[in-house]
Protein backbone atom coordinates (compact mmCIF):
# COMPACT_ATOMS: atom_id res chain seq x y z
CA UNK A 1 0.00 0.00 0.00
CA UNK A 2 1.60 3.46 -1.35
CA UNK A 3 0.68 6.23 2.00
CA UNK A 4 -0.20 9.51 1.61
CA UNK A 5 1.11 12.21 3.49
CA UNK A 6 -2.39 12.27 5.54
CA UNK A 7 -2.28 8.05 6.23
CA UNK A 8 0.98 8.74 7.62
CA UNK A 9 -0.47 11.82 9.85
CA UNK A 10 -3.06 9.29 10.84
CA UNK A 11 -0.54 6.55 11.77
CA UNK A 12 0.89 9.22 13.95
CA UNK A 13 -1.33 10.21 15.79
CA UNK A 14 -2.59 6.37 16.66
CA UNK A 15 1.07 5.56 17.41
CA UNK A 16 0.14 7.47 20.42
CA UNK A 17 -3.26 5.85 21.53
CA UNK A 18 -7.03 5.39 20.08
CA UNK A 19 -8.14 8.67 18.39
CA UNK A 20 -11.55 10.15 17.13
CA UNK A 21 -11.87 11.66 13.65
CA UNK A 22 -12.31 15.11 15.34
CA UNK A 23 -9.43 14.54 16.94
CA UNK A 24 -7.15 13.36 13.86
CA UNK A 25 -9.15 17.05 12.42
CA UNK A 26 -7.51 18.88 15.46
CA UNK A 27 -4.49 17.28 15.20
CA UNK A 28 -3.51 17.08 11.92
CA UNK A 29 -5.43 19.96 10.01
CA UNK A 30 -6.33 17.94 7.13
CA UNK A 31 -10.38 18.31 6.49
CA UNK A 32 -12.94 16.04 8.35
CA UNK A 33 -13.78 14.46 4.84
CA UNK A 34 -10.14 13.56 4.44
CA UNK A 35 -9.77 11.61 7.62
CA UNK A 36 -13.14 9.86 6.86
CA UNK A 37 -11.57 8.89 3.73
CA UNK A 38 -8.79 7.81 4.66
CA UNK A 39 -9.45 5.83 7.59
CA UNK A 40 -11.27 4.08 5.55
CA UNK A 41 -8.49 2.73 3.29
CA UNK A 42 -6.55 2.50 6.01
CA UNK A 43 -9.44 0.11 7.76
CA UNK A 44 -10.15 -2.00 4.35
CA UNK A 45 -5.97 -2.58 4.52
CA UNK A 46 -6.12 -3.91 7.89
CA UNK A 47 -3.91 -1.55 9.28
CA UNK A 48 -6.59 0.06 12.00
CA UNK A 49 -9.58 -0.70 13.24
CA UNK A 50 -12.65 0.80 14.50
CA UNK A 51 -12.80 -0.51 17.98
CA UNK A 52 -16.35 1.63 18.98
CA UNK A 53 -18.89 2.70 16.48
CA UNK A 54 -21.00 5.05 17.90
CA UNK A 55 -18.14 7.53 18.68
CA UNK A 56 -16.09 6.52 15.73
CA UNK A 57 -12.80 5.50 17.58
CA UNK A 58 -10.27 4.10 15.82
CA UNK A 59 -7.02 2.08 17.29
CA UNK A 60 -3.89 1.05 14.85
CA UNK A 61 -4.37 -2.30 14.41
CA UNK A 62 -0.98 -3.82 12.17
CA UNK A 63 0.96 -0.63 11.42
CA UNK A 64 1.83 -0.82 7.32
CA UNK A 65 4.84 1.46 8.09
CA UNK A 66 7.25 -1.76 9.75
């Protein structure tokens, strides 16, 4: 899988512990529709999870980067 410069701000910020998308927003500036996006290639490659749906938090799962 080729990451973009946003998958790798996502990795990031999981590297540190489960995140929501508003937080990935806050922390990486890159638009709400961009995380959505991307967190869901990033989910379909196994690489994270969504661990709890109603709040939409996501946990790295196998990190694509190692």
């Amino acid at each position: 899988m080729d990451l973009t410069d946003s998958d790798e701000a996502i990795l990031d910020v999981l590297e540190e512990g489960r995140a929501t998308p508003a937080f990935f927003v806050e922390e990486t500036g890159y638009s709400r529709q961009q995380i959505y996006t991307r967190l869901r290639i990033l989910e379909a490659s196994g690489a994270i999870e969504q661990i709890f749906e109603p709040s939409s938090l996501w946990e790295l799962k196998d990190d694509p980067r190692e």
